[in-house]
PDB file of N, CA and C in Angstrom:
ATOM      1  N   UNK A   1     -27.546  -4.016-135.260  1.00  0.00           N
ATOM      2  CA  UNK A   1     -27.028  -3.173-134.185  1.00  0.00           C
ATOM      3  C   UNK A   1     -27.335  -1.721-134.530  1.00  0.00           C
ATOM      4  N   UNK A   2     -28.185  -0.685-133.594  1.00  0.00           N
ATOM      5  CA  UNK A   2     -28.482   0.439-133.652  1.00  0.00           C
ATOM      6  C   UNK A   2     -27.336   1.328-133.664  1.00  0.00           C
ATOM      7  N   UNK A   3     -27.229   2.485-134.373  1.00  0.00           N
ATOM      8  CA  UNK A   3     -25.975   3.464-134.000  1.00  0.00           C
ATOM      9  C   UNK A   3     -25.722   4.045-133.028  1.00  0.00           C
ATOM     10  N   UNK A   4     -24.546   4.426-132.633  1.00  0.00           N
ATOM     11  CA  UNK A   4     -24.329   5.169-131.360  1.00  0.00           C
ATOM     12  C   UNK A   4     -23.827   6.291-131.708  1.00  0.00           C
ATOM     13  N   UNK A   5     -24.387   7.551-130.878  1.00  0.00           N
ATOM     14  CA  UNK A   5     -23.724   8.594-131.320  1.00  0.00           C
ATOM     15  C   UNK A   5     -22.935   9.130-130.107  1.00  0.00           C
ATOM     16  N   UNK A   6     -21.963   9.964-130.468  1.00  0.00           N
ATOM     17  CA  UNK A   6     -21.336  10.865-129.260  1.00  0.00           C
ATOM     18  C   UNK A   6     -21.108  12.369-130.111  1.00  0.00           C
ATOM     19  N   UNK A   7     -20.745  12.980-128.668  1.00  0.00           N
ATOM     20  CA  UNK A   7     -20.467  14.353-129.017  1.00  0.00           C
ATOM     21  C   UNK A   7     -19.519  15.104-129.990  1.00  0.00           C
ATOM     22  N   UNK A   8     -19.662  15.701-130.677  1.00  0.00           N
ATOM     23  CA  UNK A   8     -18.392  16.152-131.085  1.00  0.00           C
ATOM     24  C   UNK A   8     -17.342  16.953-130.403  1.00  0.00           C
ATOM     25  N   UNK A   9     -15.568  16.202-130.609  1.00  0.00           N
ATOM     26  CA  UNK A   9     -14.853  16.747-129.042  1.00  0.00           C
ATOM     27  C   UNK A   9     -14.605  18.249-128.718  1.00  0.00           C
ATOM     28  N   UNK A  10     -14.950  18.840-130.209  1.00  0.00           N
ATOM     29  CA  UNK A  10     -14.503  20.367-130.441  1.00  0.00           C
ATOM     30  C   UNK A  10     -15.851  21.031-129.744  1.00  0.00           C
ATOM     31  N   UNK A  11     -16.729  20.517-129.804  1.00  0.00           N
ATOM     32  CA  UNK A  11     -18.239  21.772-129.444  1.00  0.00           C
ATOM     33  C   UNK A  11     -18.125  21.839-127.678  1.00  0.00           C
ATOM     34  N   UNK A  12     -18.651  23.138-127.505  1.00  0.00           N
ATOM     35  CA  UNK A  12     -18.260  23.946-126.012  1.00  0.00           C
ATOM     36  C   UNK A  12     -20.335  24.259-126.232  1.00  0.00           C
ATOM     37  N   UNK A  13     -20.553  23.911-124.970  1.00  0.00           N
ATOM     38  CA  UNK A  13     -21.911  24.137-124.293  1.00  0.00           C
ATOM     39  C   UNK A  13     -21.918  24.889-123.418  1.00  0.00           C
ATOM     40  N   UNK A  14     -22.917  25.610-123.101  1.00  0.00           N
ATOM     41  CA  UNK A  14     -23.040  26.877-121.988  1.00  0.00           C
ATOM     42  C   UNK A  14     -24.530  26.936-121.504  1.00  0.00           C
ATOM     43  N   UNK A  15     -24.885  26.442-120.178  1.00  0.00           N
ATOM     44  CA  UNK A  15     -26.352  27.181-119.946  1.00  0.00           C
ATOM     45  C   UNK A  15     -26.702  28.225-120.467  1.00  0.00           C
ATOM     46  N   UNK A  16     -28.246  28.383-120.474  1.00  0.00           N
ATOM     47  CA  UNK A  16     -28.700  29.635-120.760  1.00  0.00           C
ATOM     48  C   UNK A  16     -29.831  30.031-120.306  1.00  0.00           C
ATOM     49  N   UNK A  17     -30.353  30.145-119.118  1.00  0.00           N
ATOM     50  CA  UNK A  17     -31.718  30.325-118.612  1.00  0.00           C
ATOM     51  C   UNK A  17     -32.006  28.645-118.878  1.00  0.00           C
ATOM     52  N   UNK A  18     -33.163  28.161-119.472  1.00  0.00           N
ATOM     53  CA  UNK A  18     -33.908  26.944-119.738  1.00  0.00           C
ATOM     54  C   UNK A  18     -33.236  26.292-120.571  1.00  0.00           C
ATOM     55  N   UNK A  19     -32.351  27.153-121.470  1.00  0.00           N
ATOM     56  CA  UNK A  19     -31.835  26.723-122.752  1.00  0.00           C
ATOM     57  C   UNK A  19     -30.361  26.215-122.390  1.00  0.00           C
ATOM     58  N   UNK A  20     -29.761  25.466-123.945  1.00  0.00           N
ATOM     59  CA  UNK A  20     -28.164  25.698-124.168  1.00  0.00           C
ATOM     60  C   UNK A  20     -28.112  25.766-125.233  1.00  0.00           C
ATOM     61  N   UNK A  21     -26.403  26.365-125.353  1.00  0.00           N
ATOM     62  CA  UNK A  21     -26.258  27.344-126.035  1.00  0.00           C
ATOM     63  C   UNK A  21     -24.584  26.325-126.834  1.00  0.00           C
ATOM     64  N   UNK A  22     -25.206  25.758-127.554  1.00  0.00           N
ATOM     65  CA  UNK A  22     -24.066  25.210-128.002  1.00  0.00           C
ATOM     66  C   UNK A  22     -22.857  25.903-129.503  1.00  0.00           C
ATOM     67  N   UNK A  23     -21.697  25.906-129.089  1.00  0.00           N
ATOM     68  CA  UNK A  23     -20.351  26.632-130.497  1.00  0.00           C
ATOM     69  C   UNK A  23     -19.613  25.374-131.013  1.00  0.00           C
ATOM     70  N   UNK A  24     -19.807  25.535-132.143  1.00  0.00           N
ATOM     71  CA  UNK A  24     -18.843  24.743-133.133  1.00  0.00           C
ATOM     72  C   UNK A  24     -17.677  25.231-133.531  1.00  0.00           C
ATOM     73  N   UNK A  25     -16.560  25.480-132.839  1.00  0.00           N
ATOM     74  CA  UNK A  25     -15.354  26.398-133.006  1.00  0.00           C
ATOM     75  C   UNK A  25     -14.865  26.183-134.622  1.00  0.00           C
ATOM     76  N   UNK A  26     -15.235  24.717-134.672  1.00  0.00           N
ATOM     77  CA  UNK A  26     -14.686  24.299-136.623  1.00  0.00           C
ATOM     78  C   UNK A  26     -15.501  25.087-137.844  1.00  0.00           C
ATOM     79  N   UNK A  27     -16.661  25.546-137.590  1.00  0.00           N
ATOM     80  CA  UNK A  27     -17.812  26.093-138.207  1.00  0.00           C
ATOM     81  C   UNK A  27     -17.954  27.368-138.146  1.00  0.00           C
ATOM     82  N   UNK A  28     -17.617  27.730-136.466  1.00  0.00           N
ATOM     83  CA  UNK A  28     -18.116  28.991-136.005  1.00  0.00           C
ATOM     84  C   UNK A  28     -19.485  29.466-136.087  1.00  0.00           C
ATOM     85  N   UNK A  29     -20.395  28.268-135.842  1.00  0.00           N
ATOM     86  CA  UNK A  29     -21.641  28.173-135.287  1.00  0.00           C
ATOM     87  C   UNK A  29     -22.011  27.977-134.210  1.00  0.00           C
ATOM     88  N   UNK A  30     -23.284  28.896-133.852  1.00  0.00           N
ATOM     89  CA  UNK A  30     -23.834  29.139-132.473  1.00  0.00           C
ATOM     90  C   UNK A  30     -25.140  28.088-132.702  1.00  0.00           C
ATOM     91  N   UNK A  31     -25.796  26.791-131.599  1.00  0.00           N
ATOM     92  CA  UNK A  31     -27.176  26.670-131.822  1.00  0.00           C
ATOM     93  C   UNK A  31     -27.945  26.760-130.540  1.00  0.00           C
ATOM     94  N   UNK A  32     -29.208  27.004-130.580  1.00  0.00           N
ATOM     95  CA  UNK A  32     -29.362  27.417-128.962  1.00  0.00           C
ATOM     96  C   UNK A  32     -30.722  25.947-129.083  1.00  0.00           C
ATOM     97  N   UNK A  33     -30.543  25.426-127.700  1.00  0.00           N
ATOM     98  CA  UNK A  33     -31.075  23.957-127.996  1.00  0.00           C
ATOM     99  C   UNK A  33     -32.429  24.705-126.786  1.00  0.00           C
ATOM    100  N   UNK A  34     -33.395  23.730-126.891  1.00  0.00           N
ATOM    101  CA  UNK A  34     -34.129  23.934-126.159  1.00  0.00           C
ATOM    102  C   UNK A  34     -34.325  22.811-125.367  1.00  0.00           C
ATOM    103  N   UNK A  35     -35.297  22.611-124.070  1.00  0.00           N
ATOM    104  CA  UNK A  35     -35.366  21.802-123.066  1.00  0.00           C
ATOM    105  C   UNK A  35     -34.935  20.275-123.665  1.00  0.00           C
ATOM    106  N   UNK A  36     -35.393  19.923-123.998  1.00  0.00           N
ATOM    107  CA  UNK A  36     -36.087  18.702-125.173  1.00  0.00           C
ATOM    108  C   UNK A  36     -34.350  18.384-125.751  1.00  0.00           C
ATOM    109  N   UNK A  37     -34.193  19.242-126.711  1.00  0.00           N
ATOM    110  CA  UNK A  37     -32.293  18.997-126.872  1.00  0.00           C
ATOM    111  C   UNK A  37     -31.324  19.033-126.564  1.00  0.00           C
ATOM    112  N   UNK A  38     -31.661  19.819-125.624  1.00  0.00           N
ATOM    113  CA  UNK A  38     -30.865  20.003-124.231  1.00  0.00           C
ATOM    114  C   UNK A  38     -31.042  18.893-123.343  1.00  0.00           C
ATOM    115  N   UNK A  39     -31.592  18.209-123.184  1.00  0.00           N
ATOM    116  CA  UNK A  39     -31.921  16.130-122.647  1.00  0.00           C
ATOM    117  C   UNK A  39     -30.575  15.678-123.637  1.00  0.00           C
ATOM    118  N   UNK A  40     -31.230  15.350-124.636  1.00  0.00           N
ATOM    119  CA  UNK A  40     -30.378  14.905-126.068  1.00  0.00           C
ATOM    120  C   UNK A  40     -28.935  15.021-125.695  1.00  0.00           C
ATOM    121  N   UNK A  41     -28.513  16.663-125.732  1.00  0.00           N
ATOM    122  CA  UNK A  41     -27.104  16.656-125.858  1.00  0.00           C
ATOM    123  C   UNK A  41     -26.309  16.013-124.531  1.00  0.00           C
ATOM    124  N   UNK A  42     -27.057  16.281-122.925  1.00  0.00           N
ATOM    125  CA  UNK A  42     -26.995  16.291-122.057  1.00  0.00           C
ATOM    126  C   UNK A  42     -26.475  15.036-121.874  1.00  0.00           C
ATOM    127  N   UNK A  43     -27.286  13.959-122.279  1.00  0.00           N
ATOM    128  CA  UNK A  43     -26.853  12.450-122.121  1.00  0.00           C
ATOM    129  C   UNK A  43     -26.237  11.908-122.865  1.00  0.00           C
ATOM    130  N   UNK A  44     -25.948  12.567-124.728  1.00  0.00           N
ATOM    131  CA  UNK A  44     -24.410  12.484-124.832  1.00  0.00           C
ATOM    132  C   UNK A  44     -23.196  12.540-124.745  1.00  0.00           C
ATOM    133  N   UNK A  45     -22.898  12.482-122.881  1.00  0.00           N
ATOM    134  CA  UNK A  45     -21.629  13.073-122.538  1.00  0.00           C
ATOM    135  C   UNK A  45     -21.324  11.597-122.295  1.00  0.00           C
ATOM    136  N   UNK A  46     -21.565  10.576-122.631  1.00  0.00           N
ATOM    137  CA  UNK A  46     -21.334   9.421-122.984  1.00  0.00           C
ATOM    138  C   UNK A  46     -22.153   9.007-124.014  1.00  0.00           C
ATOM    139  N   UNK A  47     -21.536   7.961-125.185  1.00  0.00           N
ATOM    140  CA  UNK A  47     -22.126   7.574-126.526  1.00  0.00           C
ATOM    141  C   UNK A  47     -23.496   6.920-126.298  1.00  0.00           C
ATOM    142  N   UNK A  48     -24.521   7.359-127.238  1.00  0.00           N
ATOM    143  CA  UNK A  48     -25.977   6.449-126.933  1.00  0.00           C
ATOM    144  C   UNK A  48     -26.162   6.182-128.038  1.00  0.00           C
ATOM    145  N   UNK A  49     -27.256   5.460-127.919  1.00  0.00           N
ATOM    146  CA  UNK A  49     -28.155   5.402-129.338  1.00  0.00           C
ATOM    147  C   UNK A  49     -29.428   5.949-129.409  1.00  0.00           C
ATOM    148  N   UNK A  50     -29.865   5.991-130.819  1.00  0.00           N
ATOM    149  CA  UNK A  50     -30.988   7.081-130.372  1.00  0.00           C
ATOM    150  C   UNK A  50     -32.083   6.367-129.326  1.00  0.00           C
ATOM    151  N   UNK A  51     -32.416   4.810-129.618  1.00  0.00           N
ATOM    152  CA  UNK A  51     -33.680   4.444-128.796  1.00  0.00           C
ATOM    153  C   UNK A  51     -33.001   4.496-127.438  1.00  0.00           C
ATOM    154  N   UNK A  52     -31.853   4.933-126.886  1.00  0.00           N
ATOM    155  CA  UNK A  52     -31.750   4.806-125.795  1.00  0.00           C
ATOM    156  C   UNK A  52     -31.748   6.504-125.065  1.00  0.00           C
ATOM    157  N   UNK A  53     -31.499   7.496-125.738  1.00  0.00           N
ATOM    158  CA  UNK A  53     -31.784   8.646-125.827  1.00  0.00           C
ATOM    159  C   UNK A  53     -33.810   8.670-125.894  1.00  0.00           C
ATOM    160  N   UNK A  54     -34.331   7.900-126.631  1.00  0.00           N
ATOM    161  CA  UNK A  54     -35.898   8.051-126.729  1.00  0.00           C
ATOM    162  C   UNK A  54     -36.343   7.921-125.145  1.00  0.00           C
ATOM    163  N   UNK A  55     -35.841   6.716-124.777  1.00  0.00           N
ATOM    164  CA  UNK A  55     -36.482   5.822-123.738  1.00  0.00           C
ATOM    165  C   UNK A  55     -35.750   7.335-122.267  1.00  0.00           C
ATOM    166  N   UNK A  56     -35.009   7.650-122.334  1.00  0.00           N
ATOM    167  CA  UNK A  56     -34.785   8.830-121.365  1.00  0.00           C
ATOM    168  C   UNK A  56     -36.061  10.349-121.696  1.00  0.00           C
ATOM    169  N   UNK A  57     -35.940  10.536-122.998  1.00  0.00           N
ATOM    170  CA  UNK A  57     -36.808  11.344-123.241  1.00  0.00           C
ATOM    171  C   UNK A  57     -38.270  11.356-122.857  1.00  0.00           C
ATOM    172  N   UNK A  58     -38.761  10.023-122.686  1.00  0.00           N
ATOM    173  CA  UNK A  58     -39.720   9.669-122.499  1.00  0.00           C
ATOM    174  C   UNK A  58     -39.885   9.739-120.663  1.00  0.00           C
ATOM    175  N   UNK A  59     -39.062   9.168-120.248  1.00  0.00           N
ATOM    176  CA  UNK A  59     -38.833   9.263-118.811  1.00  0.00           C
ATOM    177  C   UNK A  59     -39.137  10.852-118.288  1.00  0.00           C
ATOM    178  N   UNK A  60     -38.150  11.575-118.719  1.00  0.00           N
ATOM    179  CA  UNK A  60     -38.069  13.209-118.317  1.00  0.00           C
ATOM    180  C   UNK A  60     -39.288  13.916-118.872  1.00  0.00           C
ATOM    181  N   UNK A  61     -39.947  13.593-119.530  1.00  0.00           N
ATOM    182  CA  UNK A  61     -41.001  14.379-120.122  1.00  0.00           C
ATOM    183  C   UNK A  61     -42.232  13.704-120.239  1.00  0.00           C
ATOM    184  N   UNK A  62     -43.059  14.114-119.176  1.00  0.00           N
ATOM    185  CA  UNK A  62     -44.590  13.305-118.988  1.00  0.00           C
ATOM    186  C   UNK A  62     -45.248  13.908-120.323  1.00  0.00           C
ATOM    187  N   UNK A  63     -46.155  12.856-120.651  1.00  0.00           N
ATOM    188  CA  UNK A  63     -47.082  12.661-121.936  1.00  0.00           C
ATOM    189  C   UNK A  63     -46.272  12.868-123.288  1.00  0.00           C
ATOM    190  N   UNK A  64     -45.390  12.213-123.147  1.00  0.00           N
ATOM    191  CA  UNK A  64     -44.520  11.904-124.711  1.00  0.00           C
ATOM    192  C   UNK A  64     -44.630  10.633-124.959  1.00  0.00           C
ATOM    193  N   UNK A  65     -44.915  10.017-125.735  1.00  0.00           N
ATOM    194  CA  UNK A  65     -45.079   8.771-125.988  1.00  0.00           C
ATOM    195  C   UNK A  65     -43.478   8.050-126.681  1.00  0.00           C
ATOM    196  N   UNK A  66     -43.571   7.043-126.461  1.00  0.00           N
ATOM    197  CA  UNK A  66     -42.243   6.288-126.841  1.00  0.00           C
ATOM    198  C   UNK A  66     -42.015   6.829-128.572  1.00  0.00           C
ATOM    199  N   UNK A  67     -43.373   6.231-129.092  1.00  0.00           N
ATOM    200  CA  UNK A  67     -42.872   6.911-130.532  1.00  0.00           C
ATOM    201  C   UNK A  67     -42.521   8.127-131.311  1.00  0.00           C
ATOM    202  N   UNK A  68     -43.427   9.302-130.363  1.00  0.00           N
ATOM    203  CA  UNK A  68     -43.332  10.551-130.760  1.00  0.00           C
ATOM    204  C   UNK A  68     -41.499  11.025-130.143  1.00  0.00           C
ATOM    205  N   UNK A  69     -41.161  10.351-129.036  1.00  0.00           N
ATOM    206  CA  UNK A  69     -40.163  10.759-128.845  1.00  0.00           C
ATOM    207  C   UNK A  69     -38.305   9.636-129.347  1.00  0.00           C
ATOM    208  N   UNK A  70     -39.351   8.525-130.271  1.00  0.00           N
ATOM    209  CA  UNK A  70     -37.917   8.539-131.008  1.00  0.00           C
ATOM    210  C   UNK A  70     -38.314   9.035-132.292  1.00  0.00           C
ATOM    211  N   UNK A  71     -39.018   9.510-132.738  1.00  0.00           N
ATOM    212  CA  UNK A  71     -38.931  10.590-133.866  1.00  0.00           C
ATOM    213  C   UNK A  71     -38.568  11.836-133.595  1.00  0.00           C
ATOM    214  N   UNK A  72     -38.572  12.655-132.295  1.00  0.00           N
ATOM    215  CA  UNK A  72     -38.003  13.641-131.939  1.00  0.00           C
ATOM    216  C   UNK A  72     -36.503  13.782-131.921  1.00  0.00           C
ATOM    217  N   UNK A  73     -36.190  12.279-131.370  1.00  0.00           N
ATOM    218  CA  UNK A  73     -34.864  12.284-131.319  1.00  0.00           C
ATOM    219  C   UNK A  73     -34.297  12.110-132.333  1.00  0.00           C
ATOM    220  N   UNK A  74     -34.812  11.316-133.723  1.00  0.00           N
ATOM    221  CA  UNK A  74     -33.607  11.306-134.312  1.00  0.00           C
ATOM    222  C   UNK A  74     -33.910  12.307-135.405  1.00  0.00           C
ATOM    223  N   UNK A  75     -34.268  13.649-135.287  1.00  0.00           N
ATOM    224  CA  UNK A  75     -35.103  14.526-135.587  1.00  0.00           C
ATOM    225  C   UNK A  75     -33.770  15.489-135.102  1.00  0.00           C
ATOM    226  N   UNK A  76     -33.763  15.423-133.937  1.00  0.00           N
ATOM    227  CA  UNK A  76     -32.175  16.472-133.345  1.00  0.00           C
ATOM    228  C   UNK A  76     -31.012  15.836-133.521  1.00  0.00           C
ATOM    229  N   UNK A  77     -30.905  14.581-133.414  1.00  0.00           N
ATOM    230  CA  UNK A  77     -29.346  13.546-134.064  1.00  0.00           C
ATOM    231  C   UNK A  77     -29.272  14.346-135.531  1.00  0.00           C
ATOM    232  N   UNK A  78     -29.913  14.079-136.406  1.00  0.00           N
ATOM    233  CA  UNK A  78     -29.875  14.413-137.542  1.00  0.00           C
ATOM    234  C   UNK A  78     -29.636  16.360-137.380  1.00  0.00           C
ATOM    235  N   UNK A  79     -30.198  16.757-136.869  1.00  0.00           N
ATOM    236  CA  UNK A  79     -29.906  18.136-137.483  1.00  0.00           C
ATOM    237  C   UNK A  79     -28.822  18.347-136.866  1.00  0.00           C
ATOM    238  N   UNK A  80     -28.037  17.648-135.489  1.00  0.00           N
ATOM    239  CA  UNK A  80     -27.140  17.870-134.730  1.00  0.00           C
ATOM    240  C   UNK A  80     -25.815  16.984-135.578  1.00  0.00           C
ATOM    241  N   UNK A  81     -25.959  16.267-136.511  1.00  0.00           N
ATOM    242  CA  UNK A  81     -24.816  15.623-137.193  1.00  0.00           C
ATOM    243  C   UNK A  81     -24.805  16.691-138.530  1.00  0.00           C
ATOM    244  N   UNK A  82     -26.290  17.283-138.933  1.00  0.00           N
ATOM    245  CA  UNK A  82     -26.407  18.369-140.149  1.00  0.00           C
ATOM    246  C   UNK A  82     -24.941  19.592-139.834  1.00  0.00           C
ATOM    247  N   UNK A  83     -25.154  19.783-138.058  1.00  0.00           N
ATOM    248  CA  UNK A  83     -24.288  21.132-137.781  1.00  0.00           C
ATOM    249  C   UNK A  83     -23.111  20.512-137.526  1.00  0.00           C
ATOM    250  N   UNK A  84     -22.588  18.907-137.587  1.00  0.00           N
ATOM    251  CA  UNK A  84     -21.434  18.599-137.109  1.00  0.00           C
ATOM    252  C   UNK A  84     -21.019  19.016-135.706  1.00  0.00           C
ATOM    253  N   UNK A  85     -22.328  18.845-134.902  1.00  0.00           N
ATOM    254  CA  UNK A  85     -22.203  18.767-133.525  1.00  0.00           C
ATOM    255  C   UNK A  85     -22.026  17.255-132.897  1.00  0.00           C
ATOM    256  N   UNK A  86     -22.629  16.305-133.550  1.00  0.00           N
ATOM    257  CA  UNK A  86     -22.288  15.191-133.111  1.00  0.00           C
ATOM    258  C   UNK A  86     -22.123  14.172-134.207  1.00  0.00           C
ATOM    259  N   UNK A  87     -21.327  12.792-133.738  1.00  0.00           N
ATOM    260  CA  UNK A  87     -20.440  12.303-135.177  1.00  0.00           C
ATOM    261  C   UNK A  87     -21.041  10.579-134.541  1.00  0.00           C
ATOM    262  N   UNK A  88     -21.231   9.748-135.547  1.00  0.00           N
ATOM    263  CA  UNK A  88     -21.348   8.071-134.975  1.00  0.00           C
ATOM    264  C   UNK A  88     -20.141   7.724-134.618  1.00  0.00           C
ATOM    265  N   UNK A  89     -20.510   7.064-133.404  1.00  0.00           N
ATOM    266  CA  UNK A  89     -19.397   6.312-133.042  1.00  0.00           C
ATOM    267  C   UNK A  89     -18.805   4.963-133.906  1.00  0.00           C
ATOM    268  N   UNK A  90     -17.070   4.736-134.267  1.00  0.00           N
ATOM    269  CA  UNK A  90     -16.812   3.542-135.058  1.00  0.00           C
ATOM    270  C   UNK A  90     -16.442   2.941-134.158  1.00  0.00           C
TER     271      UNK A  90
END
């Protein structure tokens, strides 16, 4: 069984032009996501897993290939669990 991740309940998101602009009130870190992680965080407003996060990525973004984009993804899972923006679901 693949992991599922969700959001962390404390982080506050904000558009930003193309971007978002995500705060970790526990940290008091700012990260500013771009199009691409901004998908990512977007469709963690319910728990996924990453190949199911890939298979959207792939959808929204012509000429990404399935593989390049679950290495992307768990490429931002990881740096996004690094900032304790998002936690596995138990």
């Amino acid at each position: 069984m693949s992991a599922v991740y969700r959001r962390a309940s404390t982080v506050e998101a904000a558009p930003m032009q193309s971007e978002t602009i995500l705060f970790n009130p526990a940290t008091k870190g700012f990260c500013v996501l771009n199009a691409s992680a901004a998908l990512v965080w977007n469709s963690l407003e319910s728990p996924q897993s990453a190949s199911a996060l890939a298979d959207q990525l792939v959808r929204a973004f012509s000429g990404v290939s399935l593989e390049q984009a679950q290495s992307d993804v768990q490429s931002v899972l990881d740096e996004f669990r690094s900032l304790s923006l998002v936690e596995l679901q138990s």
